[in-house]
N, C-alpha and C. Protein backbone atom coordinates (compact mmCIF):
# COMPACT_ATOMS: atom_id res chain seq x y z
N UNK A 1 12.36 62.95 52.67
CA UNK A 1 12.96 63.40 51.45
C UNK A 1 12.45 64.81 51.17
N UNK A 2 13.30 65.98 50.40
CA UNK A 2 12.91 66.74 50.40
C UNK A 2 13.19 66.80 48.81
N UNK A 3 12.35 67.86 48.34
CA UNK A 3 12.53 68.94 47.20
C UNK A 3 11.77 70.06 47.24
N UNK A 4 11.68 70.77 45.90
CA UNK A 4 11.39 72.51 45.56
C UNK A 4 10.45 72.10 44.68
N UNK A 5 9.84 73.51 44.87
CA UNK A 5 9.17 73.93 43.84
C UNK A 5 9.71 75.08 43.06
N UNK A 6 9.64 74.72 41.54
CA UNK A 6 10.55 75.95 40.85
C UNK A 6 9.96 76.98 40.45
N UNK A 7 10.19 77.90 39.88
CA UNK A 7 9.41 79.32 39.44
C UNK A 7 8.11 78.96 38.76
N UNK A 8 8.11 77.46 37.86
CA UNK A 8 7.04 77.81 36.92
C UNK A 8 5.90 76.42 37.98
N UNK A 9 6.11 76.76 39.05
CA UNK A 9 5.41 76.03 40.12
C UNK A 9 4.97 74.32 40.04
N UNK A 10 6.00 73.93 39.25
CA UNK A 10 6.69 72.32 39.11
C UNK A 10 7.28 71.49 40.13
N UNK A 11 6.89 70.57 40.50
CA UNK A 11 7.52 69.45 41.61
C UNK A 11 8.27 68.52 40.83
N UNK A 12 9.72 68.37 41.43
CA UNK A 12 10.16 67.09 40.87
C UNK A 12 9.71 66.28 42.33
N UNK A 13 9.44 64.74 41.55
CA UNK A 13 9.01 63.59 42.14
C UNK A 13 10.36 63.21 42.83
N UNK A 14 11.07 62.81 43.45
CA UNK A 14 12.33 62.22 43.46
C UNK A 14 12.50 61.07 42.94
N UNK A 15 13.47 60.53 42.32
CA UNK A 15 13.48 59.40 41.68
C UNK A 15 13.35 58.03 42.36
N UNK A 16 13.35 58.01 43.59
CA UNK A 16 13.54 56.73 44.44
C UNK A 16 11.67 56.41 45.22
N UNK A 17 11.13 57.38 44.94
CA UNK A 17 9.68 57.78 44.68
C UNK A 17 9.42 56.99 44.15
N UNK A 18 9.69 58.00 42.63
CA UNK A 18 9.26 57.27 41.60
C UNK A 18 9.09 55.57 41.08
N UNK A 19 10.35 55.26 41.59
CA UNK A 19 10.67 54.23 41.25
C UNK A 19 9.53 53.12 41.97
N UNK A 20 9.62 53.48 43.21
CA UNK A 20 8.73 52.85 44.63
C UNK A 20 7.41 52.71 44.05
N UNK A 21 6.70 53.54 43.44
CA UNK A 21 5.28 53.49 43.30
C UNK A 21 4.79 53.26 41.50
N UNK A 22 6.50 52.97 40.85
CA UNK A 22 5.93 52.47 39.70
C UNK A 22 5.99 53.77 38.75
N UNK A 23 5.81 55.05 38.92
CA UNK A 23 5.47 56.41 38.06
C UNK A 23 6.79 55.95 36.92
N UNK A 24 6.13 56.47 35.68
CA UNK A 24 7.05 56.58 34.69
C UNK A 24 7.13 58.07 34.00
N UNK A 25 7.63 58.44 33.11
CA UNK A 25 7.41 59.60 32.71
C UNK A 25 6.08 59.96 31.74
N UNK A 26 5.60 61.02 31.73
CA UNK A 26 4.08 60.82 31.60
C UNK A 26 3.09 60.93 32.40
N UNK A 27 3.34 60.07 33.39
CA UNK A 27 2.26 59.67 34.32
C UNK A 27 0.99 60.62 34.70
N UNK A 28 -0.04 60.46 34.69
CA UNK A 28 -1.18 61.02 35.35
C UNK A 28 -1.35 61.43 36.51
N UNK A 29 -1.38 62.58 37.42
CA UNK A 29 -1.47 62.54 38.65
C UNK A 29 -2.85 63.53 38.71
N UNK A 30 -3.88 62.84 39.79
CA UNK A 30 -4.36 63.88 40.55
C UNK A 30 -3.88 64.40 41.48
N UNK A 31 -3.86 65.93 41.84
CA UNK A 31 -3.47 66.58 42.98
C UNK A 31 -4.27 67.28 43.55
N UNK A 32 -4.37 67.21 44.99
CA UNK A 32 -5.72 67.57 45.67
C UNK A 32 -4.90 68.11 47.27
N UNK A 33 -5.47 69.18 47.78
CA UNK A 33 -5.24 69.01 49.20
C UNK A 33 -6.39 68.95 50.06
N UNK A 34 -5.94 68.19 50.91
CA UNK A 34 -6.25 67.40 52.40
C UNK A 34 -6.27 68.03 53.49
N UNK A 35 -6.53 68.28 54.28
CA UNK A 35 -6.26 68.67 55.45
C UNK A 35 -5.36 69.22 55.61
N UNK A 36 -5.06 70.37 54.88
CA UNK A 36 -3.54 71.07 54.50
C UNK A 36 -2.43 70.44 54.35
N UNK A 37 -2.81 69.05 53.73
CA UNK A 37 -1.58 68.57 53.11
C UNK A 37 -1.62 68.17 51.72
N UNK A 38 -0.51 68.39 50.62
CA UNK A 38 -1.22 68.47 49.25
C UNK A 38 -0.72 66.95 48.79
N UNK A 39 -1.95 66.27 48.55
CA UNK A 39 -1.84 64.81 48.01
C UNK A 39 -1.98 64.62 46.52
N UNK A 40 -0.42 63.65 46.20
CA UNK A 40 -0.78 63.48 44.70
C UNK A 40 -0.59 61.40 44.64
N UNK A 41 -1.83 61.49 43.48
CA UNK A 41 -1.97 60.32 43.32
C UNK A 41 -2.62 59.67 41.82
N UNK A 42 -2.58 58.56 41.42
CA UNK A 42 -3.30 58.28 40.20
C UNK A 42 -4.40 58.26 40.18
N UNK A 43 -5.19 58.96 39.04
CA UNK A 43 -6.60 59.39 38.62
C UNK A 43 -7.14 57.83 38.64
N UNK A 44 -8.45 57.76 39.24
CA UNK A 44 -9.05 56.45 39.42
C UNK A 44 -9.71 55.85 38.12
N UNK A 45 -9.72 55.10 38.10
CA UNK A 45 -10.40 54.18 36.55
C UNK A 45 -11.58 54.04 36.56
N UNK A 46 -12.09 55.05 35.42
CA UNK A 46 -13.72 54.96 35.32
C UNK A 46 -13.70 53.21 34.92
N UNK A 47 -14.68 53.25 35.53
CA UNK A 47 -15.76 51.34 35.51
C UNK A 47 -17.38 51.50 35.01
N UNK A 48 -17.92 51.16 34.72
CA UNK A 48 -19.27 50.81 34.74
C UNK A 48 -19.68 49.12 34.90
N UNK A 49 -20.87 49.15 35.71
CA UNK A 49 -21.27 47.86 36.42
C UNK A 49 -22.01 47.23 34.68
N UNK A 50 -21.82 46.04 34.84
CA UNK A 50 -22.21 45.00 33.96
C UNK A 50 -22.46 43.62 34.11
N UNK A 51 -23.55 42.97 33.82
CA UNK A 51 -24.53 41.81 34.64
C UNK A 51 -23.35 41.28 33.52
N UNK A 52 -22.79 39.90 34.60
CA UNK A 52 -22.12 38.82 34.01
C UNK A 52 -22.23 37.41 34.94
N UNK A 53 -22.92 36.61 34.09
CA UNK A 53 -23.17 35.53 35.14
C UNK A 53 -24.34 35.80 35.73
N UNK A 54 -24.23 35.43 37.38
CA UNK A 54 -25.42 36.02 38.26
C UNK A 54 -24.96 36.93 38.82
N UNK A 55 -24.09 37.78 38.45
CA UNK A 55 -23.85 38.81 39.29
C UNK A 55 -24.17 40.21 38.39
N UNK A 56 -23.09 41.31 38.99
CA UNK A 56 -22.81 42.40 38.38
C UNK A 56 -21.32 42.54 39.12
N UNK A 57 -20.15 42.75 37.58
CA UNK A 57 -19.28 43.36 37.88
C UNK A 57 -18.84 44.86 37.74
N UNK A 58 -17.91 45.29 38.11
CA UNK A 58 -17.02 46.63 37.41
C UNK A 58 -16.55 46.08 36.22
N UNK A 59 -16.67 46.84 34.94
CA UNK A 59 -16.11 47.16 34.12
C UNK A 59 -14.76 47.87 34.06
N UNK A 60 -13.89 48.25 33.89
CA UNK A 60 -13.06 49.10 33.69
C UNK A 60 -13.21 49.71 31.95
N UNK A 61 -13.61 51.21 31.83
CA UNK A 61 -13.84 51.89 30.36
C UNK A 61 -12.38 51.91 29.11
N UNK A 62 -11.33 51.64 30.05
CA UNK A 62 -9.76 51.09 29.09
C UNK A 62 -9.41 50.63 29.51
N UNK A 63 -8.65 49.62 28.65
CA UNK A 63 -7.48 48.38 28.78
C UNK A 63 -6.59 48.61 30.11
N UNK A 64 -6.72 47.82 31.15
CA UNK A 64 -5.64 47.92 32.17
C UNK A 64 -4.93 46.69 32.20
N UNK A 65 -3.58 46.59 32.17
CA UNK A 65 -2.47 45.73 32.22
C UNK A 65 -2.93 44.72 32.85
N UNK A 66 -2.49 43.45 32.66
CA UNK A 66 -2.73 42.01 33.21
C UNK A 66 -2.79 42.17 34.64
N UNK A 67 -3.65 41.60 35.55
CA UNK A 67 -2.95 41.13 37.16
C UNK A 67 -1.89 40.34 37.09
N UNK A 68 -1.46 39.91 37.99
CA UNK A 68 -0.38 39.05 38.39
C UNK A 68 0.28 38.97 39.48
N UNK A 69 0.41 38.06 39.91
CA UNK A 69 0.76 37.84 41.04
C UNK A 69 1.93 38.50 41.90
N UNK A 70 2.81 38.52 41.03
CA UNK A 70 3.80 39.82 41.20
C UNK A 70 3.21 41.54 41.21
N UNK A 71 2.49 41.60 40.42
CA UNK A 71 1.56 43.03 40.94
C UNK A 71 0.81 42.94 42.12
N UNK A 72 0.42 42.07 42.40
CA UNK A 72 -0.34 41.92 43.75
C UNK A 72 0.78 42.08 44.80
N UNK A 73 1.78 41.63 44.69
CA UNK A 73 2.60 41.05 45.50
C UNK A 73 3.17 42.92 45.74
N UNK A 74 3.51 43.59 44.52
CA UNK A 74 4.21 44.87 44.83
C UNK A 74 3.10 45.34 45.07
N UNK A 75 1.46 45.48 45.53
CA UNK A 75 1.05 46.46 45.64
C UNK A 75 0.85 46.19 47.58
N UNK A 76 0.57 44.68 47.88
CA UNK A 76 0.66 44.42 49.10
C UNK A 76 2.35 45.39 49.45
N UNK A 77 3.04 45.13 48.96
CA UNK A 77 4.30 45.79 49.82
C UNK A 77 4.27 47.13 50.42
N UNK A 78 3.71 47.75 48.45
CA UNK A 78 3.53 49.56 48.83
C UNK A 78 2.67 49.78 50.08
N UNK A 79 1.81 49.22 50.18
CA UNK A 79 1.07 49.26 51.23
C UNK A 79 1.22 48.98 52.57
N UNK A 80 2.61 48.81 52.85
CA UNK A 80 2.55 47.93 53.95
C UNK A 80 3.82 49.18 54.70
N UNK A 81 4.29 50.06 53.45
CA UNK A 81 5.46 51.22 53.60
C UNK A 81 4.99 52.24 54.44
């Protein structure tokens, strides 16, 4: 798939992208390049570790949306693209 970059040095996402990986409008992206290739992706979720039980888990520092089995299910897919 292709697109441009416009004068005020803006990427459109393509919509079938978009759609694929979930982005809505808004969305957060980090953008970074790689090995001369420029990667964009969602900013990772600060956590802090917290003794629960006998263990220690991750925290996540804000509310992230329910799991579910259907999210599991679309993230096994993306992954598999």
């Amino acid at each position: 798939m292709r697109t441009t970059i416009d004068r005020a040095g803006r990427v459109i996402v393509p919509k079938q992208i978009r759609d694929a990986l979930g982005l809505a409008d808004g969305t957060a992206l980090e953008i970074d390049v790689r090995d001369g290739v420029v990667v964009m992706e969602p900013p990772t979720t600060a956590v802090k570790l917290v003794r629960r039980g006998g263990g220690i888990v991750a925290e996540p520092d804000q509310k992230l949306p329910k799991l579910t089995a259907e999210r599991v299910r679309e993230a096994l897919e993306a992954g598999r693209r």
